[in-house]
N, C-alpha and C. Protein backbone atom coordinates (compact mmCIF):
# COMPACT_ATOMS: atom_id res chain seq x y z
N UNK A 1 13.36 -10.15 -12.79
CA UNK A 1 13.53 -8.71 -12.86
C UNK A 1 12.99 -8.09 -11.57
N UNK A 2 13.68 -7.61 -10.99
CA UNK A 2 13.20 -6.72 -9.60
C UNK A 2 12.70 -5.60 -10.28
N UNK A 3 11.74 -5.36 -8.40
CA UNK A 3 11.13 -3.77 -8.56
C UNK A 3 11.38 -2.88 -9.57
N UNK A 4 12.60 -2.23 -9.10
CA UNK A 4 13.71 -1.47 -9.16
C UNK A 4 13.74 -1.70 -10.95
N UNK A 5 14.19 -2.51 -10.99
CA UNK A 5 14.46 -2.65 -12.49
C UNK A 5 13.17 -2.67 -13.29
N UNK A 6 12.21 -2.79 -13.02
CA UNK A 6 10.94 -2.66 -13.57
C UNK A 6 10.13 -1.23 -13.62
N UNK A 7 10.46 -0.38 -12.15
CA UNK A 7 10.76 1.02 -12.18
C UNK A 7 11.26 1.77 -13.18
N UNK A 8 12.57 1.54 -13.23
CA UNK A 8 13.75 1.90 -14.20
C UNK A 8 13.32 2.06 -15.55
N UNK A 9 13.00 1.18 -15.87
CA UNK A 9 12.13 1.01 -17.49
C UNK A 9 10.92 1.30 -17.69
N UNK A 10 10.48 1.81 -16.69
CA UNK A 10 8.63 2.12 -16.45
C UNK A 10 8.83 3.78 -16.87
N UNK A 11 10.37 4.07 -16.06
CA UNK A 11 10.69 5.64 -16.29
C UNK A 11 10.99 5.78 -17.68
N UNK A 12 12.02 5.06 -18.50
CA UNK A 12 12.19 5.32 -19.55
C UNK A 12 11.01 5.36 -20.75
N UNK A 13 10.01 4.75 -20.27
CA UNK A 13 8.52 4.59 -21.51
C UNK A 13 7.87 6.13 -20.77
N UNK A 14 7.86 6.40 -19.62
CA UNK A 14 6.99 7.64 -19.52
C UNK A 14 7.78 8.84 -20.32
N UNK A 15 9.06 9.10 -20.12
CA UNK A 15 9.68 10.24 -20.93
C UNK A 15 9.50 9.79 -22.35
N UNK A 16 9.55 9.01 -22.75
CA UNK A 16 9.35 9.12 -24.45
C UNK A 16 7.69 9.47 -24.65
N UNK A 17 6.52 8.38 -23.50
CA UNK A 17 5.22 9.19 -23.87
C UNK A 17 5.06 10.97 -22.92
N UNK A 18 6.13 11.33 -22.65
CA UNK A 18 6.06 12.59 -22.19
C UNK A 18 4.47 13.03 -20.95
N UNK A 19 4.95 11.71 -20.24
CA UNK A 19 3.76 11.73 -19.49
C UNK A 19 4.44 11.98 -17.85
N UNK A 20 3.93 13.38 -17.72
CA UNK A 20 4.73 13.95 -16.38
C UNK A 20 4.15 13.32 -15.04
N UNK A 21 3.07 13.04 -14.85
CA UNK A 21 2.68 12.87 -13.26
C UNK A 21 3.02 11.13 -13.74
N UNK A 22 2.64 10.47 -14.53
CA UNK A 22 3.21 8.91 -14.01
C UNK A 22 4.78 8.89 -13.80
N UNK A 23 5.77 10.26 -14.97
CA UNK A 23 6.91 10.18 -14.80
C UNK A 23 7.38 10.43 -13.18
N UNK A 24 6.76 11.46 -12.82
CA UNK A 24 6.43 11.92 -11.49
C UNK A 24 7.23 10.84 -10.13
N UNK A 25 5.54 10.13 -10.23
CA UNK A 25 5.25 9.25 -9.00
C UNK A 25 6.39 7.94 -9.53
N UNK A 26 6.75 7.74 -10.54
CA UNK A 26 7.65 6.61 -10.76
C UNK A 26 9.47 6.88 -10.56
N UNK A 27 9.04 8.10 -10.73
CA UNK A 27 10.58 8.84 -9.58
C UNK A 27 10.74 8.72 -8.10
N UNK A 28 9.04 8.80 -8.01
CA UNK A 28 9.21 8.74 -6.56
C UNK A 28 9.65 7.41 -5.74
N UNK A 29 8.89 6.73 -6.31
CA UNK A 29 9.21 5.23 -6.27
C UNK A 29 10.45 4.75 -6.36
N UNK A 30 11.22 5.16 -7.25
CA UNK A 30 12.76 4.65 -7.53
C UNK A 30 13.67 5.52 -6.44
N UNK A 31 12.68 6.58 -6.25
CA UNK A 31 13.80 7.41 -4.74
C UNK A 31 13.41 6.52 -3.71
N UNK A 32 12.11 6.09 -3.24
CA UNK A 32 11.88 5.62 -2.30
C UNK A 32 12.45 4.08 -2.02
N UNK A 33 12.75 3.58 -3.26
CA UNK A 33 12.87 1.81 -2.92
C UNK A 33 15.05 1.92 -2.85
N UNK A 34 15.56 3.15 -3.23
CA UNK A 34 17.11 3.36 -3.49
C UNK A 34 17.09 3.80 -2.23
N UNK A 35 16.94 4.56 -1.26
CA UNK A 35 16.60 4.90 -0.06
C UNK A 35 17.00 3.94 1.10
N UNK A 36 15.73 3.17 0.51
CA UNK A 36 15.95 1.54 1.87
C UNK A 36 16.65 1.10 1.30
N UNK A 37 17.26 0.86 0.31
CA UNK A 37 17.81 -0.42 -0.40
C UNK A 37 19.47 0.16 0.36
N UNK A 38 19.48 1.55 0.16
CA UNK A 38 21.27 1.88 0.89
C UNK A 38 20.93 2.72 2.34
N UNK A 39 19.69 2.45 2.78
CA UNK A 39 20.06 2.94 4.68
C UNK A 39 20.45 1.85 5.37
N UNK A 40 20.96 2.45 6.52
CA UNK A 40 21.76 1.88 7.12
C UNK A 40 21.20 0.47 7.53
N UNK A 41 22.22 -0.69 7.51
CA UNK A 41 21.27 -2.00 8.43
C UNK A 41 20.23 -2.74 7.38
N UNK A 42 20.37 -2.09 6.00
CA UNK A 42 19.28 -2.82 4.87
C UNK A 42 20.27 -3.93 4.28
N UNK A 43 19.68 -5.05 3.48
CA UNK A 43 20.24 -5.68 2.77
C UNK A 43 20.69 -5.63 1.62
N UNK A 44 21.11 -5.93 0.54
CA UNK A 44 21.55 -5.73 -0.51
C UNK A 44 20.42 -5.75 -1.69
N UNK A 45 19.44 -7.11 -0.90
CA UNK A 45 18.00 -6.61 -2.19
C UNK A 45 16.96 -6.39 -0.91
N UNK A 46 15.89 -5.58 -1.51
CA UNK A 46 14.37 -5.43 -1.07
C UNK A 46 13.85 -6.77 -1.03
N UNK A 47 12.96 -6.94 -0.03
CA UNK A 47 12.02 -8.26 0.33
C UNK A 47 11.04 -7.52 -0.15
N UNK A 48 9.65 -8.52 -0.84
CA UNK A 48 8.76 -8.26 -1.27
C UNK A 48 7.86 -7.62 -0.51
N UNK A 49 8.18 -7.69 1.05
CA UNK A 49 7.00 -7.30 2.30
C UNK A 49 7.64 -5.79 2.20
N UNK A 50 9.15 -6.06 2.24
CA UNK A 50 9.36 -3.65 2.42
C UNK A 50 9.11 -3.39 0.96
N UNK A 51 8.95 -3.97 0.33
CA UNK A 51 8.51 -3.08 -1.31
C UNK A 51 7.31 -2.58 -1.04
N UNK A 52 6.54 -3.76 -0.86
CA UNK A 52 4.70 -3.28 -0.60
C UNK A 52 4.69 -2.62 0.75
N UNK A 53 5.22 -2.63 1.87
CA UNK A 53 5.13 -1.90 2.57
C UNK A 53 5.54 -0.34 2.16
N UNK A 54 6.97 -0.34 1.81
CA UNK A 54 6.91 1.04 0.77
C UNK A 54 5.97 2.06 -0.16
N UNK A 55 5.46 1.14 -0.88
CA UNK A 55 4.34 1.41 -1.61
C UNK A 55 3.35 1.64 -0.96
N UNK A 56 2.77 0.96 -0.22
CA UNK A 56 1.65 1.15 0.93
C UNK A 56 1.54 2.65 1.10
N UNK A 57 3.12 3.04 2.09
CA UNK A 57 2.93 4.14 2.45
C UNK A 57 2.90 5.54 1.70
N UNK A 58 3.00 5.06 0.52
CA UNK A 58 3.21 6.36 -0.85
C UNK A 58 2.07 6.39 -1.42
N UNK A 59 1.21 5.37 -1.12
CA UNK A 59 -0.09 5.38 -1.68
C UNK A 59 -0.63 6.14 -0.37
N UNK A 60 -1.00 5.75 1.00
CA UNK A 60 -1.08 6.51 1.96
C UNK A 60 -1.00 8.14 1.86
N UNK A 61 -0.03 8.33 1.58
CA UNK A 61 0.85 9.51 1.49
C UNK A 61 -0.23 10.44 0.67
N UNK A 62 -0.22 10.02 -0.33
CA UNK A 62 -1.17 10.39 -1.41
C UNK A 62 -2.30 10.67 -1.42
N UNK A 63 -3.03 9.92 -0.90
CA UNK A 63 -4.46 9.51 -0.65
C UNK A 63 -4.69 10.84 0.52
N UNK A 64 -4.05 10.86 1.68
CA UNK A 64 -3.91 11.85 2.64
C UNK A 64 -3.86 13.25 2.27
N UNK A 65 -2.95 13.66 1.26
CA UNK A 65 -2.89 14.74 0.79
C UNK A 65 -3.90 14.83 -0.07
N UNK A 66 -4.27 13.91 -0.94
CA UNK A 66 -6.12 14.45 -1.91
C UNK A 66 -6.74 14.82 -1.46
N UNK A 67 -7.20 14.17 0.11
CA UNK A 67 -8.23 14.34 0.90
C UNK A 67 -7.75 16.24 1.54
N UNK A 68 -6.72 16.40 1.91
CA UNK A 68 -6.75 17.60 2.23
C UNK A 68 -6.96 18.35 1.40
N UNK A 69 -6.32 18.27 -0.10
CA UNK A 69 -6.70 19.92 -0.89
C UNK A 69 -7.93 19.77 -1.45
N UNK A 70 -8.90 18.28 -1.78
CA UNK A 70 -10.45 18.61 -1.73
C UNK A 70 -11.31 19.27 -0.87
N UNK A 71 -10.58 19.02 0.65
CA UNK A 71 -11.03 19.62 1.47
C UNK A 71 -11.14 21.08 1.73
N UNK A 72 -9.81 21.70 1.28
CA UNK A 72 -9.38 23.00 0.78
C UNK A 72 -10.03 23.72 -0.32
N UNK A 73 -11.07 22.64 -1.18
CA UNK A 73 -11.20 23.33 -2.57
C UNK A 73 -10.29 23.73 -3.25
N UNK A 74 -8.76 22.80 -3.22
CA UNK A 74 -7.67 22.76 -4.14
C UNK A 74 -7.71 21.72 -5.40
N UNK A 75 -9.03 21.40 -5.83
CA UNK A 75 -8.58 20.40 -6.97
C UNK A 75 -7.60 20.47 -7.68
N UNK A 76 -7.33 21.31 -8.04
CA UNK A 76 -5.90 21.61 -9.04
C UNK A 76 -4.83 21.17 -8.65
N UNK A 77 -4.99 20.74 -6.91
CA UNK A 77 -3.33 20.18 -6.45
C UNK A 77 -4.27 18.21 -6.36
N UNK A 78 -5.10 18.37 -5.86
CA UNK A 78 -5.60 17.22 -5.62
C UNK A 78 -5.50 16.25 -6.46
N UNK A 79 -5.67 16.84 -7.86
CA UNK A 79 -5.82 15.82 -9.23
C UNK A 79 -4.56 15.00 -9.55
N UNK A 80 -3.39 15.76 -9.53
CA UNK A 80 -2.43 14.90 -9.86
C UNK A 80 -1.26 14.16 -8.34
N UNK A 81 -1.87 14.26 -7.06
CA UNK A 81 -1.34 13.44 -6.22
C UNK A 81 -2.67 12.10 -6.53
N UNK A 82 -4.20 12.32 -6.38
CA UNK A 82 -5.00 11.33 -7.08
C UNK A 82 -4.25 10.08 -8.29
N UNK A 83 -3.74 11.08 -9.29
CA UNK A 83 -3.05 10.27 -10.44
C UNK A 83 -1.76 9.27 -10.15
N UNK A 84 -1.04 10.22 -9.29
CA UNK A 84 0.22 9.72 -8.59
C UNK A 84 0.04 8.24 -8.12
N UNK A 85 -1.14 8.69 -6.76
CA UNK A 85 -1.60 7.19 -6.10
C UNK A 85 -2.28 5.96 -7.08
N UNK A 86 -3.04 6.21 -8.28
CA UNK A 86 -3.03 5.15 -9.15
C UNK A 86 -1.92 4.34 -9.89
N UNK A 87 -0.64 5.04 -10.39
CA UNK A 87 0.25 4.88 -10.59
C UNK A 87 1.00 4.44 -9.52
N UNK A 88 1.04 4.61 -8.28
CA UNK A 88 1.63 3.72 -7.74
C UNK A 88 0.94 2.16 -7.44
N UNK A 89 -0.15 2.59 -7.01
CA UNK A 89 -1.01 1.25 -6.80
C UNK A 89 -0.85 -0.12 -7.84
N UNK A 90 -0.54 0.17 -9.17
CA UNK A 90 -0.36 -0.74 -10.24
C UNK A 90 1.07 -1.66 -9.94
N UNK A 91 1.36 -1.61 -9.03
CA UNK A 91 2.99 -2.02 -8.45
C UNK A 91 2.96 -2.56 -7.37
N UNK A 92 1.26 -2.50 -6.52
CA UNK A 92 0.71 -3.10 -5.73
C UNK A 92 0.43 -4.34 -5.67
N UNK A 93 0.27 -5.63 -5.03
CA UNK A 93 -0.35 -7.04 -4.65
C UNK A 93 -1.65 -6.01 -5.22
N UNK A 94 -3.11 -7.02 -6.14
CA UNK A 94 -4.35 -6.95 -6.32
C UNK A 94 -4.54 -6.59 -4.82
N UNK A 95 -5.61 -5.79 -4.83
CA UNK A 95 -6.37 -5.47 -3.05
C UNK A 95 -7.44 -6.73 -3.14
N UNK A 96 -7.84 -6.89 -1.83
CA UNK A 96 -9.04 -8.15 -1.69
C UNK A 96 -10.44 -6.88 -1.64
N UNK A 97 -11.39 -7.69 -2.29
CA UNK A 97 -12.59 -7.01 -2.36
C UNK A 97 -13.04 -6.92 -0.78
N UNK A 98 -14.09 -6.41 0.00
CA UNK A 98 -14.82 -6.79 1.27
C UNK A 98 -14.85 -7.89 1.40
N UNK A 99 -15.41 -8.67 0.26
CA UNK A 99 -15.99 -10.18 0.72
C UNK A 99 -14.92 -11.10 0.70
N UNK A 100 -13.66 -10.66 0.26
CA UNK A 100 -12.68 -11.22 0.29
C UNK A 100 -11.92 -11.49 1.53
N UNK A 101 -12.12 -10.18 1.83
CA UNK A 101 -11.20 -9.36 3.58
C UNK A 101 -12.03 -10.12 4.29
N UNK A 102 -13.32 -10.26 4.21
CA UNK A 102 -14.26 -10.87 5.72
C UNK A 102 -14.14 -11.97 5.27
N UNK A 103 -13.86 -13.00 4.93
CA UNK A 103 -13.34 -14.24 4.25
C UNK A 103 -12.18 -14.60 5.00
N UNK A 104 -11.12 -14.00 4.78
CA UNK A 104 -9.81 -14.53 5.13
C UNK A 104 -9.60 -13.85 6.92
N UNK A 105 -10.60 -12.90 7.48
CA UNK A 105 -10.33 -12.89 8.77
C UNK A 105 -11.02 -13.53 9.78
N UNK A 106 -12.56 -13.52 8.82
CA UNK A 106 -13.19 -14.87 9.29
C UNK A 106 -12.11 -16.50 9.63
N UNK A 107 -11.65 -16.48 8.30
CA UNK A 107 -10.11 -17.90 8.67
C UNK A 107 -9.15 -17.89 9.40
N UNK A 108 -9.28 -16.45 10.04
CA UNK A 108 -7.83 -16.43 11.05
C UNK A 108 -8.31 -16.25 12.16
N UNK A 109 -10.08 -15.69 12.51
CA UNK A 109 -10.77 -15.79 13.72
C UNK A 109 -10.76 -17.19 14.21
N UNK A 110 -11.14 -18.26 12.88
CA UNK A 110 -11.24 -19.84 13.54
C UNK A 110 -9.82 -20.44 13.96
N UNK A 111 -8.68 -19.73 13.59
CA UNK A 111 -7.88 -20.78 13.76
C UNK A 111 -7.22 -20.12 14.92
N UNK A 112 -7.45 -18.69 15.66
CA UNK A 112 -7.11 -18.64 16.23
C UNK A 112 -7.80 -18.76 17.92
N UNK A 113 -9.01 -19.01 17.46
CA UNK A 113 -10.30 -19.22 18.42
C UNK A 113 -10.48 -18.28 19.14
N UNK A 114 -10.23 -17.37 18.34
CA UNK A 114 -10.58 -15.62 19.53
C UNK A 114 -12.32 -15.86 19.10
N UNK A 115 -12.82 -15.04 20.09
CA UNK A 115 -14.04 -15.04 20.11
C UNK A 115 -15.07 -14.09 20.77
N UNK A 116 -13.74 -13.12 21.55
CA UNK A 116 -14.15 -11.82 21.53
C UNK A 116 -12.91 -10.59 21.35
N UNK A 117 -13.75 -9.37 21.84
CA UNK A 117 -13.10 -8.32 21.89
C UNK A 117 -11.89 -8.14 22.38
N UNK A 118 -11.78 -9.24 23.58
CA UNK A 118 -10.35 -8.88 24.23
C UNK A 118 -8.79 -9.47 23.04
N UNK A 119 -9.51 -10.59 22.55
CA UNK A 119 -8.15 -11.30 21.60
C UNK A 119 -8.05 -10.20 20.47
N UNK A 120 -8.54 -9.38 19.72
CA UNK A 120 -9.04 -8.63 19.15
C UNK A 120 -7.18 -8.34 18.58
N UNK A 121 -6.24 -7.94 19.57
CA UNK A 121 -4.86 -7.79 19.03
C UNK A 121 -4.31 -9.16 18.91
N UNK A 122 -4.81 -10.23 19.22
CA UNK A 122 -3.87 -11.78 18.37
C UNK A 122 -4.14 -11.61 17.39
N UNK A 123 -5.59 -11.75 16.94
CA UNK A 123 -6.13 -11.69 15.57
C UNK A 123 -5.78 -10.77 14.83
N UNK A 124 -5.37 -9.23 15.12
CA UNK A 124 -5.21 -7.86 14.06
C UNK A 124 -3.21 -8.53 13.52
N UNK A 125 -3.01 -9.29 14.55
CA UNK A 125 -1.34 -9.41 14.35
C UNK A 125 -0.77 -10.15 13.41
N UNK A 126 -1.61 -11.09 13.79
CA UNK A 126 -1.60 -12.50 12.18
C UNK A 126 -2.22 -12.01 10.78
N UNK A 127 -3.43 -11.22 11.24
CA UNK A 127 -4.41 -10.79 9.89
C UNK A 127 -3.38 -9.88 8.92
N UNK A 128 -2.51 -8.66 10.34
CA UNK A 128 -1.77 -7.79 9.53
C UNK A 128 -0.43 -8.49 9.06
N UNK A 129 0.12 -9.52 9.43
CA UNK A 129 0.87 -10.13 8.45
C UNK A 129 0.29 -10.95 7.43
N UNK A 130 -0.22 -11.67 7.46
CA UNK A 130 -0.92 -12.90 6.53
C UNK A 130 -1.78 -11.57 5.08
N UNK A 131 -2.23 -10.32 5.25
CA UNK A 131 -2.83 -9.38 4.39
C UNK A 131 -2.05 -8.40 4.11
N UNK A 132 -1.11 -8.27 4.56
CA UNK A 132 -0.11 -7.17 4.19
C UNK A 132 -0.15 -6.77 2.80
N UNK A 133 -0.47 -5.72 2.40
CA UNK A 133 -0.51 -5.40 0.56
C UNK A 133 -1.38 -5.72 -0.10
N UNK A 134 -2.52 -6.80 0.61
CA UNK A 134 -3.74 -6.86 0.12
C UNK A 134 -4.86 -5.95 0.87
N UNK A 135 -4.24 -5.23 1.60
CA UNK A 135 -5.78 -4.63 2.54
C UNK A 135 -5.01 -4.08 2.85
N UNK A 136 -5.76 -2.32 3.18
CA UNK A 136 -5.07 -1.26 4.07
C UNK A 136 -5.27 -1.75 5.30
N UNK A 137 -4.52 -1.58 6.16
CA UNK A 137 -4.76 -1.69 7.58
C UNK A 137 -5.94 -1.19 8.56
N UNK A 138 -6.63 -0.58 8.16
CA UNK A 138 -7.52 0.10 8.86
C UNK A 138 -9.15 -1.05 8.38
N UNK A 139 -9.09 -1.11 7.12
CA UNK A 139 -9.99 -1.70 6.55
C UNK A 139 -10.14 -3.09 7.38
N UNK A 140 -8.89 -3.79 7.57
CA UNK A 140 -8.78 -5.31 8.04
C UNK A 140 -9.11 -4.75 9.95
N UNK A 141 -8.83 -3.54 10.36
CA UNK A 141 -9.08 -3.53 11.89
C UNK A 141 -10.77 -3.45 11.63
N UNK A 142 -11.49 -2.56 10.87
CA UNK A 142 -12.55 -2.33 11.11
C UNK A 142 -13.40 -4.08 10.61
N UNK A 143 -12.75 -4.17 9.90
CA UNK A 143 -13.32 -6.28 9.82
C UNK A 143 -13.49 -6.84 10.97
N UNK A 144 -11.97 -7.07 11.71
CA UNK A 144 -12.16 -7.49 13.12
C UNK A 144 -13.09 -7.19 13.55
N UNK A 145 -13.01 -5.72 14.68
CA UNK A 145 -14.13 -5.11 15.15
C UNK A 145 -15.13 -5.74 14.94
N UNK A 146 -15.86 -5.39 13.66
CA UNK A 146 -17.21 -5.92 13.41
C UNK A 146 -17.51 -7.14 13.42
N UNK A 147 -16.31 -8.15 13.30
CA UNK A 147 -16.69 -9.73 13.23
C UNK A 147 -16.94 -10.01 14.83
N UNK A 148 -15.93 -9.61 15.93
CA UNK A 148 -15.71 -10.01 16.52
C UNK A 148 -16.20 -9.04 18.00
N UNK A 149 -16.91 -8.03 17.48
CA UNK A 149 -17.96 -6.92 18.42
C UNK A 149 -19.37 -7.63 18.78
């Protein structure tokens, strides 16, 4: 069963529990993955890397805008893009804990024998493919950095 089709039926259980912001963000999702799936130069199915990359960025998306209307003293808009981004996240690869992330870049520091600052982009290149959907990107640069500062 693809995404998409797991979407699809995720929508039909939220309208019967009449639950608007998961109905919401699971619209969004089915706009966003129908989107790539018919722009131009896409294939006929989604690869698992543009799904989670998709998702990534809707969680992004989300997360970005909370932070602004808390910042605003808009909770009232904040709360349900907050809700949105949990609901999408459940559609996510599990995230790696810290000790997980410094674990597996620690394994890509040895194999790639960087050992300072300058290799710093071999290592972010492999880490950001090999973690893709398990770690935000920023989280796995600030790993580097610190392993390798």
């Amino acid at each position: 069963m693809s995404l998409l089709e797991i979407i699809t039926d995720e929508i039909k259980k939220a309208m019967l529990a009449k639950d608007k912001v998961r109905l919401e963000a699971l619209r969004a999702i089915k706009k966003e993955l129908l989107e790539a799936k018919t722009a131009k130069g896409a294939g006929d199915e989604l690869t698992e890397a543009v799904t989670t990359a998709i998702l990534q960025k809707m969680v992004k998306q989300r997360k970005d805008s909370a932070e602004i209307y808390t910042a605003q003293k808009r909770e009232d808009l904040a709360e349900p893009e907050i809700a949105q981004m949990e609901v999408i996240r459940e559609f996510l690869p599990s995230q790696l804990s810290p000790v997980e992330l410094e674990a597996a870049v620690k394994q890509i520091i040895v194999e790639t024998g960087a050992s300072s600052m300058k290799e710093m982009g071999k290592v972010m290149g492999i880490a950001s493919k090999q973690l893709a959907g398990k770690a935000e990107g920023r989280d796995i640069s600030e790993t580097v950095k610190r392993l390798l500062g």
